[in-house]
Protein backbone atom coordinates (compact mmCIF):
# COMPACT_ATOMS: atom_id res chain seq x y z
CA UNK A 1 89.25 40.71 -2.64
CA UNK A 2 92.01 38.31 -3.86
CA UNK A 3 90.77 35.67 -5.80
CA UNK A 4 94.74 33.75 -6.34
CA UNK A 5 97.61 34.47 -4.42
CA UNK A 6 101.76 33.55 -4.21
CA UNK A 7 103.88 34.83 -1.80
CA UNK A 8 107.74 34.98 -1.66
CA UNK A 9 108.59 34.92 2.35
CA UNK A 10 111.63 33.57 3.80
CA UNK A 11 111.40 34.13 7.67
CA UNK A 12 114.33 32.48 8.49
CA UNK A 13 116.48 33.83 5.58
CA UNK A 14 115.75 37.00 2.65
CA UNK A 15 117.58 35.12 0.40
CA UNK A 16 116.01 37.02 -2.31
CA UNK A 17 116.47 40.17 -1.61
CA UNK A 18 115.73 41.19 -5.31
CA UNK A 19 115.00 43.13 -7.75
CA UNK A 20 112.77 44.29 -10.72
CA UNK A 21 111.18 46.65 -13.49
CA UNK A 22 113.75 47.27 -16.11
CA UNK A 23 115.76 50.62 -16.84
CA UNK A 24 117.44 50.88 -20.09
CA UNK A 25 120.99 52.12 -19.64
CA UNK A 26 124.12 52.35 -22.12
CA UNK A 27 127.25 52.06 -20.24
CA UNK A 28 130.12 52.22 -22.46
CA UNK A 29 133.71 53.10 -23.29
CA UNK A 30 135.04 56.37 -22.61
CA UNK A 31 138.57 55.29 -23.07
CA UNK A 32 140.54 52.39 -24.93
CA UNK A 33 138.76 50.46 -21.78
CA UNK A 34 135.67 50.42 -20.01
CA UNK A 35 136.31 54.20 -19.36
CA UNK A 36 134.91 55.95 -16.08
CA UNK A 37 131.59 55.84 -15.45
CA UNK A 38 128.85 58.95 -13.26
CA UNK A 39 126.86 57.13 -11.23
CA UNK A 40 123.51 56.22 -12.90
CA UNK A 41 119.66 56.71 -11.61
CA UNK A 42 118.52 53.10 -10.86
CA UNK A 43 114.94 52.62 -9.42
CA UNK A 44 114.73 49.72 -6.56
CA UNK A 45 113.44 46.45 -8.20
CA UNK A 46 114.78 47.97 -11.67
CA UNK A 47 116.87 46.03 -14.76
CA UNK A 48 120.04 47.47 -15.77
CA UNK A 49 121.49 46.59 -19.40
CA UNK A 50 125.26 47.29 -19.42
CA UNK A 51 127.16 47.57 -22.62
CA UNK A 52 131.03 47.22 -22.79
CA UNK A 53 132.15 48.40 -26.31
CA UNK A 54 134.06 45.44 -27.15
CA UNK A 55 136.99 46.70 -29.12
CA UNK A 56 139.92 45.27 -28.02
CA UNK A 57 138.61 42.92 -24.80
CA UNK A 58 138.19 39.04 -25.49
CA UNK A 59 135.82 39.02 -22.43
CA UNK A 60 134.57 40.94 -19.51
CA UNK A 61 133.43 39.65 -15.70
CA UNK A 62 131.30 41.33 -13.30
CA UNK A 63 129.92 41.01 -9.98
CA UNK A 64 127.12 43.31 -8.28
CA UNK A 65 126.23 43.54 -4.99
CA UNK A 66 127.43 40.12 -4.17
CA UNK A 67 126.12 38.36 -7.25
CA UNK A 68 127.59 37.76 -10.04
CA UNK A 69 126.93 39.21 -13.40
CA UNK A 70 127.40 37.50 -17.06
CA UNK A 71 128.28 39.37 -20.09
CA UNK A 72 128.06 38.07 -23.30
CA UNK A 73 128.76 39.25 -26.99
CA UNK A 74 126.46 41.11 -28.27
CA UNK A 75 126.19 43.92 -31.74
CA UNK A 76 123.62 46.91 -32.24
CA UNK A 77 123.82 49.61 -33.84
CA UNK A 78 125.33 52.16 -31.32
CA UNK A 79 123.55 55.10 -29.51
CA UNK A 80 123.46 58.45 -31.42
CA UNK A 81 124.90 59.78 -28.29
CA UNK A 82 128.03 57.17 -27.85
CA UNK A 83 131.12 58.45 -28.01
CA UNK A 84 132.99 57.20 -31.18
CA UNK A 85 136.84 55.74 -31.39
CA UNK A 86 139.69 57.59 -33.16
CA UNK A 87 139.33 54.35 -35.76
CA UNK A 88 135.69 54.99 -35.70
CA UNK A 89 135.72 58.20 -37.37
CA UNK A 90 138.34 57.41 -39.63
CA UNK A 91 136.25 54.41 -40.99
CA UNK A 92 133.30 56.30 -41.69
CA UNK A 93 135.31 59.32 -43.64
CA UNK A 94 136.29 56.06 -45.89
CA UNK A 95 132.92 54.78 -45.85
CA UNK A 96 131.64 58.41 -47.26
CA UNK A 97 134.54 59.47 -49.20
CA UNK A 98 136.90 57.85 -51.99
CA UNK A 99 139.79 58.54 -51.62
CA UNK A 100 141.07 56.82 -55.04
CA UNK A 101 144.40 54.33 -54.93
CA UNK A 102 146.38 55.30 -51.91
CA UNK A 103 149.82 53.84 -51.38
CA UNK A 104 150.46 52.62 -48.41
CA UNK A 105 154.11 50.57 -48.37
CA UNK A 106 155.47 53.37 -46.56
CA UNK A 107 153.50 53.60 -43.75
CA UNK A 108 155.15 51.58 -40.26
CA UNK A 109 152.81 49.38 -38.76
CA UNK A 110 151.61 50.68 -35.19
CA UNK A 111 152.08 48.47 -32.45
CA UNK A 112 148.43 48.50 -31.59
CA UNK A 113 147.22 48.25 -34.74
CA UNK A 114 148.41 44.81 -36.25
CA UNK A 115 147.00 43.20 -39.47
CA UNK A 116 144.43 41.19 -37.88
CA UNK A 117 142.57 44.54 -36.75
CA UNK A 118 139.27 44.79 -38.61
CA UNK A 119 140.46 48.75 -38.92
CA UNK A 120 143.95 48.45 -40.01
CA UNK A 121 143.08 48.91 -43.33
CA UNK A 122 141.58 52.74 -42.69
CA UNK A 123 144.30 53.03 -40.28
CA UNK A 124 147.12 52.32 -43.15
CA UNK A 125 145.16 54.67 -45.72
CA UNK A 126 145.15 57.60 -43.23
CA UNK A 127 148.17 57.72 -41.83
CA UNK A 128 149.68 57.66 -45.89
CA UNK A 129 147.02 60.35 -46.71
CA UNK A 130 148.70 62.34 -44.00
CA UNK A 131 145.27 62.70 -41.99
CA UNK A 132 146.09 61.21 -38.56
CA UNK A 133 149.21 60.12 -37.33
CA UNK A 134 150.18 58.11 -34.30
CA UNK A 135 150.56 59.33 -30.40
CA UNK A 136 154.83 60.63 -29.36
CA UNK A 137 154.70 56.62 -28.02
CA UNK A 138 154.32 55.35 -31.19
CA UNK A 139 150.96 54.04 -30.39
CA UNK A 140 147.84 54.89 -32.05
CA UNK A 141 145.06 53.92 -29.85
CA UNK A 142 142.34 53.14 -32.10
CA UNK A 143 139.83 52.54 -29.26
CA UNK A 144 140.10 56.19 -27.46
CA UNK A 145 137.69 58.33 -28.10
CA UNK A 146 137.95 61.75 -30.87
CA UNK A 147 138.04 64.99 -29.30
CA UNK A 148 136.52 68.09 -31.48
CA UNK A 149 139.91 69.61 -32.03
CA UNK A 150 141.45 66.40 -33.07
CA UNK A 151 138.28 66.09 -35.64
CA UNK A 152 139.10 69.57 -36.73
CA UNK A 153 142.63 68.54 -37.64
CA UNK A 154 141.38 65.26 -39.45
CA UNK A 155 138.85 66.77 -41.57
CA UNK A 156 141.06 70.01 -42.33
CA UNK A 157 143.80 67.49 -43.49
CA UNK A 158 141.55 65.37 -45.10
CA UNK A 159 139.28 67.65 -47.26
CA UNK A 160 140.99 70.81 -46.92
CA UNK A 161 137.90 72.53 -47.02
CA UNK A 162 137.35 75.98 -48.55
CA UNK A 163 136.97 79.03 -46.32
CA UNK A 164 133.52 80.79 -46.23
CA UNK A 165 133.82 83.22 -43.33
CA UNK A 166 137.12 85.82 -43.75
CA UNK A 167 137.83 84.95 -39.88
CA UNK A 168 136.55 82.79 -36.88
CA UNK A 169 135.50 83.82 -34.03
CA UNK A 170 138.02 83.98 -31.13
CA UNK A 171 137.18 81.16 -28.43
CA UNK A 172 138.53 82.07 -24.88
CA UNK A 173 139.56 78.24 -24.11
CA UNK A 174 141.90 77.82 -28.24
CA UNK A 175 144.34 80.49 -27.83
CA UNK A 176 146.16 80.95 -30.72
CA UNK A 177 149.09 78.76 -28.90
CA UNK A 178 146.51 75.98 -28.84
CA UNK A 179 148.12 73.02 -30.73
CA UNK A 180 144.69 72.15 -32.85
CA UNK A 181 144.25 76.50 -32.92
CA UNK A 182 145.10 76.61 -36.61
CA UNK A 183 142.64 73.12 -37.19
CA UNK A 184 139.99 74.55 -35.62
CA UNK A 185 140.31 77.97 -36.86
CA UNK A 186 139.94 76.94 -40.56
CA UNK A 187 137.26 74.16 -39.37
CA UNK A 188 135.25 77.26 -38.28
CA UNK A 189 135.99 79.46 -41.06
CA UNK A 190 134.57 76.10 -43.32
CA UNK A 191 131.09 75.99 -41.27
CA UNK A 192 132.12 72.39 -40.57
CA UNK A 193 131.66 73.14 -36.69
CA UNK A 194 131.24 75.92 -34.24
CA UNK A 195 131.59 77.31 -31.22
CA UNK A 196 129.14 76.69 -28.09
CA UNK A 197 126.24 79.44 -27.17
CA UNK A 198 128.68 80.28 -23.94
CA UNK A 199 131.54 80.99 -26.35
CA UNK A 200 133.83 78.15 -25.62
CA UNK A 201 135.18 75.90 -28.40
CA UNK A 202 135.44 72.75 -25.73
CA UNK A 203 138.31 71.10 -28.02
CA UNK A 204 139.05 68.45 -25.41
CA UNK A 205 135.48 67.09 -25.09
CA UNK A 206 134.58 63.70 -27.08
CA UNK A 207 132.52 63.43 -29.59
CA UNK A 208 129.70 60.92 -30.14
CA UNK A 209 128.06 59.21 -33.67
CA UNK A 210 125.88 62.25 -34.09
CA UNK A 211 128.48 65.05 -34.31
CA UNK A 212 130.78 62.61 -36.41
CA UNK A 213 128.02 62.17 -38.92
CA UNK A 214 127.33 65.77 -38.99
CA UNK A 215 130.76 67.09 -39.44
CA UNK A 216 131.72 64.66 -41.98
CA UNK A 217 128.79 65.75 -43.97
CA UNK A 218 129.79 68.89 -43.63
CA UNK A 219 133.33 68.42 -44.18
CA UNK A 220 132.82 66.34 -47.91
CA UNK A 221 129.47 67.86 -48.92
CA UNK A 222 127.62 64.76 -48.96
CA UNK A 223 123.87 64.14 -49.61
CA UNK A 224 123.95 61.07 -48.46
CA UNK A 225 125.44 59.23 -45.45
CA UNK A 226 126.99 55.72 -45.06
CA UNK A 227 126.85 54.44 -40.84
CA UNK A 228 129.01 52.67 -39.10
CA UNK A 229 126.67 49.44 -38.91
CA UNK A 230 126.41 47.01 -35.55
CA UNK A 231 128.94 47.86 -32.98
CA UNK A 232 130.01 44.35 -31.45
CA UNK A 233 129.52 45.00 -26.94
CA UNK A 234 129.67 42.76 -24.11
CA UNK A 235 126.11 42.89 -22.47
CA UNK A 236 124.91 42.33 -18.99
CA UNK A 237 121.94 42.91 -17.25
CA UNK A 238 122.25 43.67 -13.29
CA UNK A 239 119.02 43.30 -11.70
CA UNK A 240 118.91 45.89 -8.37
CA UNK A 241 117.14 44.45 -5.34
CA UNK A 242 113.70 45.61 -4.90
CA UNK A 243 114.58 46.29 -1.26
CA UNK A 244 117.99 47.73 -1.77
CA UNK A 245 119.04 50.32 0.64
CA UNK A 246 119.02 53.86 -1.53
CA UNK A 247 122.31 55.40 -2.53
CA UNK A 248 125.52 54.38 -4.84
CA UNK A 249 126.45 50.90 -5.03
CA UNK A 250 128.91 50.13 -7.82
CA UNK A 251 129.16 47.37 -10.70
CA UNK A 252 132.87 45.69 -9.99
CA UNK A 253 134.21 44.78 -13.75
CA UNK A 254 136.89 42.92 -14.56
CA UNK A 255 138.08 43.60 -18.43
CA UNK A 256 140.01 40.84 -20.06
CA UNK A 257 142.84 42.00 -23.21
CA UNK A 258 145.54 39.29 -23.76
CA UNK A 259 146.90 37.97 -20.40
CA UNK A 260 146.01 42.11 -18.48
CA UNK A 261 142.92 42.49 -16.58
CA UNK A 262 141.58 46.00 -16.40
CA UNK A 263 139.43 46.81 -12.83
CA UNK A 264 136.81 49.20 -13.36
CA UNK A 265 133.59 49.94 -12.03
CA UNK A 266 129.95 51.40 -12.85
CA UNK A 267 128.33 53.83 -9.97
CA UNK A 268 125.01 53.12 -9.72
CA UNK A 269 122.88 55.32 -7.67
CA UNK A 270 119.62 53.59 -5.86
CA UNK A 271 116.42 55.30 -5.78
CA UNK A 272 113.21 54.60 -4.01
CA UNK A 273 110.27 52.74 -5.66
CA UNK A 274 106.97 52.59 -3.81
CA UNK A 275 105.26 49.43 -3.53
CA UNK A 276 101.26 48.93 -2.61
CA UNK A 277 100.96 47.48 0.74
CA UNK A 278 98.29 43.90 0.52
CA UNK A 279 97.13 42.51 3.60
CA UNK A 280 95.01 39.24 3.62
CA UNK A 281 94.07 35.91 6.01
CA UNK A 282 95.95 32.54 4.97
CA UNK A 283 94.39 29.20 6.07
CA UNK A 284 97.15 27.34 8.68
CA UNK A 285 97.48 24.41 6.17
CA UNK A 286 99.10 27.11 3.54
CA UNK A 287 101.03 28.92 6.21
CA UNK A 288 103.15 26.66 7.42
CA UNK A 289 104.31 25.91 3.72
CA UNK A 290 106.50 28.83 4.71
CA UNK A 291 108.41 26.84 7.09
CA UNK A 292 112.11 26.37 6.93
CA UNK A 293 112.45 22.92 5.86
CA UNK A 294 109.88 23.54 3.36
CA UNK A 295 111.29 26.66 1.44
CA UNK A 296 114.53 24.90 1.93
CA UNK A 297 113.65 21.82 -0.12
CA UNK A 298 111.50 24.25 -2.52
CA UNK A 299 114.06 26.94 -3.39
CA UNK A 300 117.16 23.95 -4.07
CA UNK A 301 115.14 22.31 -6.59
CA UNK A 302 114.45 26.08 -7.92
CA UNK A 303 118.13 27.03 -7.30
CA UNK A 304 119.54 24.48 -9.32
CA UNK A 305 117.15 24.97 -12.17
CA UNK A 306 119.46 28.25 -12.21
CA UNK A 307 122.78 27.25 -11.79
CA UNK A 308 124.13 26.86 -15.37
CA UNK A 309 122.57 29.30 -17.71
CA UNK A 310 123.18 28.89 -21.27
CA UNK A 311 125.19 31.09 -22.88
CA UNK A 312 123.26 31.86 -26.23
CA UNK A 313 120.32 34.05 -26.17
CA UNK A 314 117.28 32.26 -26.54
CA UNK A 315 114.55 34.60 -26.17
CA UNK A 316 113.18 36.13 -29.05
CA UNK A 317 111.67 39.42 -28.99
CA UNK A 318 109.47 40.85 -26.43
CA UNK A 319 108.38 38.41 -23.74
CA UNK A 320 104.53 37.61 -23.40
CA UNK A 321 102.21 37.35 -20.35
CA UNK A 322 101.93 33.74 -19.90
CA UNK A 323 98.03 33.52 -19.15
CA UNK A 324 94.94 35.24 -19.51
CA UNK A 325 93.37 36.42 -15.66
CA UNK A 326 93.38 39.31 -13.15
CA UNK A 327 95.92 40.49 -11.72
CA UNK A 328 95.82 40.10 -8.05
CA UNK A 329 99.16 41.11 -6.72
CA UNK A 330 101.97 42.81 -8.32
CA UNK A 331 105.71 43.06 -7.92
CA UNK A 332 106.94 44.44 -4.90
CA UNK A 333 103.40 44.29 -3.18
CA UNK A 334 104.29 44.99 1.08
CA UNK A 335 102.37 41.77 2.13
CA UNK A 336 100.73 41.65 5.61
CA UNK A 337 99.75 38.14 6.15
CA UNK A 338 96.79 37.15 9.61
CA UNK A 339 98.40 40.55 10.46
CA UNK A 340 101.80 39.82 9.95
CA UNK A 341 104.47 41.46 7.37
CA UNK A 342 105.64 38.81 5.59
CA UNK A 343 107.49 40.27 2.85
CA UNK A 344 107.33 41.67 -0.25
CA UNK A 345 106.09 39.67 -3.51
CA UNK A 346 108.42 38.70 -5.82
CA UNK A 347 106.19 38.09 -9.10
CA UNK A 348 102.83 38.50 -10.78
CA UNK A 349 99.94 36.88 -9.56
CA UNK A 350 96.58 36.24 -12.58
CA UNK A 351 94.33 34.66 -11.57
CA UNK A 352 91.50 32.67 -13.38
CA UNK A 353 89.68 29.60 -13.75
CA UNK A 354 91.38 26.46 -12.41
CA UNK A 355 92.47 24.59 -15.84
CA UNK A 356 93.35 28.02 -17.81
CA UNK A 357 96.04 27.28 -20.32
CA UNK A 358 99.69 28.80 -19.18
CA UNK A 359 102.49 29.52 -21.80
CA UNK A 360 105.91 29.97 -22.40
CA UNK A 361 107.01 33.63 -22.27
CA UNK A 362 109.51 33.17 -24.13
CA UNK A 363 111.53 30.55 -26.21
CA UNK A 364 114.25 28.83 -23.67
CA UNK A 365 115.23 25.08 -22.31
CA UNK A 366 112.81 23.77 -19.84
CA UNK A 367 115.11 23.23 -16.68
CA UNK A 368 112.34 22.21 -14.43
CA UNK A 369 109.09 20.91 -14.17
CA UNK A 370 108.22 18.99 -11.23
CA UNK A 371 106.30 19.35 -7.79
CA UNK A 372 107.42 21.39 -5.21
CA UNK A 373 106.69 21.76 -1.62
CA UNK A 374 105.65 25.32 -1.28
CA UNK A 375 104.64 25.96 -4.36
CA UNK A 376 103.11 23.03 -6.39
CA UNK A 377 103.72 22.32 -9.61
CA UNK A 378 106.39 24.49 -10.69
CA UNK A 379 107.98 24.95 -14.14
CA UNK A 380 111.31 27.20 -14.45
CA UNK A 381 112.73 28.16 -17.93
CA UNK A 382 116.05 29.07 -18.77
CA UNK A 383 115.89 31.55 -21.72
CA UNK A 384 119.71 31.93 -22.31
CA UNK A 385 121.97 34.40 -20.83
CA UNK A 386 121.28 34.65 -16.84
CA UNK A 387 117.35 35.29 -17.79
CA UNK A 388 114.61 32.62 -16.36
CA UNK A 389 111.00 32.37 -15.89
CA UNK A 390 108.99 30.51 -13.35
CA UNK A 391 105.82 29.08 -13.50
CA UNK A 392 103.85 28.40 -10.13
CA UNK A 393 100.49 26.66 -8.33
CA UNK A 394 99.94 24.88 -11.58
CA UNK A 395 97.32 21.86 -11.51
CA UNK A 396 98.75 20.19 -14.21
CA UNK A 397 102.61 19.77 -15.67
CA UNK A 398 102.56 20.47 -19.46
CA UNK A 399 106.04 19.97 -20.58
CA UNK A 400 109.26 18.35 -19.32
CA UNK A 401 112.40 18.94 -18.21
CA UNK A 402 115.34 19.02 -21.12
CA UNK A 403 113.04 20.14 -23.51
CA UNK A 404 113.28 23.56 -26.17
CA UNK A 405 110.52 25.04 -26.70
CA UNK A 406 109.26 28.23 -28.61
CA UNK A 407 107.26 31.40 -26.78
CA UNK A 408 103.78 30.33 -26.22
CA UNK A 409 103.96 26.75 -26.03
CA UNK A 410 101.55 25.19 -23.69
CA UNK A 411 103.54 24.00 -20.16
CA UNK A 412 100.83 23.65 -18.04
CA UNK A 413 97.45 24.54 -16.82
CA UNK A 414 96.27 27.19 -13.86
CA UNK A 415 95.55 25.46 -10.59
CA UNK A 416 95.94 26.55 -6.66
CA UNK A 417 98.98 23.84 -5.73
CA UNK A 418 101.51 24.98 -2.75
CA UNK A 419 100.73 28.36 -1.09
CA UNK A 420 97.50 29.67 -2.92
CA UNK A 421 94.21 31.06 -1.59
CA UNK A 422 92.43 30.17 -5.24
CA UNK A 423 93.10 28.90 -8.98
CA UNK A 424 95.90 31.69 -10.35
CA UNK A 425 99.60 31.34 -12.01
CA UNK A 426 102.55 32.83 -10.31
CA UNK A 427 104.37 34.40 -12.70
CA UNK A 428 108.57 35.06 -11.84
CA UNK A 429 111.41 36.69 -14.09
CA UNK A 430 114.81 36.15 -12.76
CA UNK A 431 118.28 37.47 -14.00
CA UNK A 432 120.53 35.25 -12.15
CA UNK A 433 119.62 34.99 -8.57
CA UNK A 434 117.60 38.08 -8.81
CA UNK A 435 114.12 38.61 -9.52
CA UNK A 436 113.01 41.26 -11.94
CA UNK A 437 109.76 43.47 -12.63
CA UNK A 438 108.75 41.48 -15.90
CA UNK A 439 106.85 45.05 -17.41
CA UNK A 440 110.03 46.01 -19.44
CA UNK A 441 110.95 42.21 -20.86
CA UNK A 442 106.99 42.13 -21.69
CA UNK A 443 107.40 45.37 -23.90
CA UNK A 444 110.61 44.26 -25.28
CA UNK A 445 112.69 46.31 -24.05
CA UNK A 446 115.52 43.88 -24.14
């Protein structure tokens, strides 16, 4: 049976009403903006990373289901499958292609595209070169997406590549009224790109870093290929409550350029997870460490170990479990306590030999370590960015609050303080307010 035991259980008030096990998900721009968004699969008790392209935003703000989340810069090299900007593409053609001394002192300056633009450069070259011009506005819009038939027209008047087929195939959605017909005709004719197995040409769908590396080889017979590098994104991670209701609930994002804010949102769509059901006896001293002023006292100490994350990510690398034991109740486990449901547990529970060493899981800032009433000794640490661990039942208090310290540092030792049937750590994950399935921080997911 169960050897250790913590339980989350508010009676009087779910105030966790949380969340875990992490799902990787790239949200990003579809326009100059955020862009509009499906709605995503999201398991209950899942983690969500979001990433905002950051091109021309100086910060983004979100909120989700009632909490709030953080989003911070952050650069990676982007999906294969991300759609790439009109400056994108334009930068790697220059990357892969030299196009010797190119006079630019006639070319205007867009209004969109000022000096200070790490692509004005390209931007300047192209528009002399004759391969892309601006929009009827005057604008250029570096940050929209490429369509294949405006590709078509940038390679054809880039490379002017040499016809291998006598004539295309006709496509029934580029009639030869189509203004990127004559682009796409000779793109075709070239073997840079084709048609799809249904016949259509799609010229109006966006391409993504894949296609644009696979054209441009195409287009300037390369051997070799020079990538883009680290895109720079805002990133968030939205934790969905374990015991959310299933269906679409939507990520509310505010996107900051200059003095304009941008509303968007991000549709996520809920589905079930199933959790074990646990049922067990509890001992009257331990069960009325559940009681209202008790939890009270225990989760405003815990709270405000919380309340002002730092904004530089300190973790490093995949997250580690923080003890050596069994594993006596899970994440989500449906607990039935003398009989009673009394919630649903909100952590990892090993259990082992009173006096076991427990360790950081990560590198952070110790924001508490000190006794608590329902718990014991308790240790929360904030790892930078809205993430936190907590560290529960422990006999003994190995570190203190204030201090930095690196993944598997010693912070305590195992014991069976607060609400406990025998010697075992607690082991939380929070983002924010809301706790998270640790599995996916464990195998580095993030």
């Amino acid at each position: 049976m169960l050897t250790g035991l913590s339980i989350f259980n508010r009676l009087s008030n779910l105030r966790f009403w949380l969340a875990s096990v992490c799902v990787y998900a790239v949200l990003f721009s579809s326009t100059a903006h955020a862009g509009t968004f499906d709605a995503r699969e999201v398991q209950q008790g899942s983690t969500v990373e979001v990433l905002i392209p950051q091109h021309d935003l100086s910060s983004v703000k979100g909120t989700f289901d009632g909490d709030e989340v953080f989003f911070y810069p952050y650069s990676k090299e982007p999906p294969f499958d991300e759609a790439i900007t009109r400056a994108e593409f334009l930068k790697l053609i220059f990357l892969n292609h030299d196009f010797g001394e190119v006079d630019v002192s006639l070319v205007k300056d867009f209004p969109d595209v000022q000096k200070d633009n790490s692509y004005y450069d390209v931007i300047q070259k192209a528009a002399a070169l004759n391969i892309i011009s601006g929009y009827e506005d005057g604008l250029f819009r570096p940050y929209t997406p490429v369509t294949r038939g405006q590709i078509a027209k940038i390679l054809v008047n880039a490379f002017d590549p040499h016809k291998v087929l006598d004539e295309a195939p006709q496509f029934p959605d580029v009639q030869a009224w189509h203004i990127f017909y004559g682009s796409i005709n000779h793109a075709v004719r070239a073997k840079i790109f084709q048609g799809y197995p249904d016949g259509l040409m799609r010229p109006d769908r966006d391409i993504n870093f894949s296609e644009a590396e696979t054209v441009i080889r195409r287009a300037a017979g390369l051997d070799k290929f020079t990538d883009l590098g680290d895109r720079n994104y805002f990133r968030g991670f939205v934790g969905i409550n374990r015991l959310s209701q299933i269906g679409t609930k939507d990520l509310q994002l505010d996107l900051f350029r200059d003095k304009e804010v941008e509303k968007q949102a991000i549709h996520m769509n809920i589905v079930k997870r199933d959790f074990p059901v646990v049922s067990f006896s509890l001992a009257a001293d331990k069960t009325k460490l559940f009681g209202k002023e008790e939890q009270d006292n225990t989760w405003v100490m815990i709270d405000a170990a919380k309340a002002n994350p730092d904004s530089q990510k300190l973790w490093k690398g995949a997250f580690i479990v923080p003890t050596s034991g069994e594993m006596t109740l899970g994440f989500g486990d449906k607990l039935y306590i003398n009989g009673v449901y009394s919630g649903s547990h909100f952590g990892w529970d090993l259990a082992n030999d009173e006096g076991t060493e427990v360790y950081a899981s990560n590198s952070g800032k110790v924001t508490l370590s000190a006794w608590t009433t329902s718990y014991g000794n308790t240790v929360v640490i904030d790892h930078g960015q809205n993430i936190f661990t907590m560290y529960l039942h422990l006999s003994e208090l190995k570190t203190q609050e204030g201090l930095m310290i690196e993944k598997g540092d010693l912070i305590g030792l195992m014991g069976a303080t607060g609400i406990a049937t025998g010697s075992h750590l607690h082991f939380t994950q929070f983002i924010g307010g809301v706790v998270v399935d640790s599995q996916d921080w464990v195998d580095g997911k993030f």
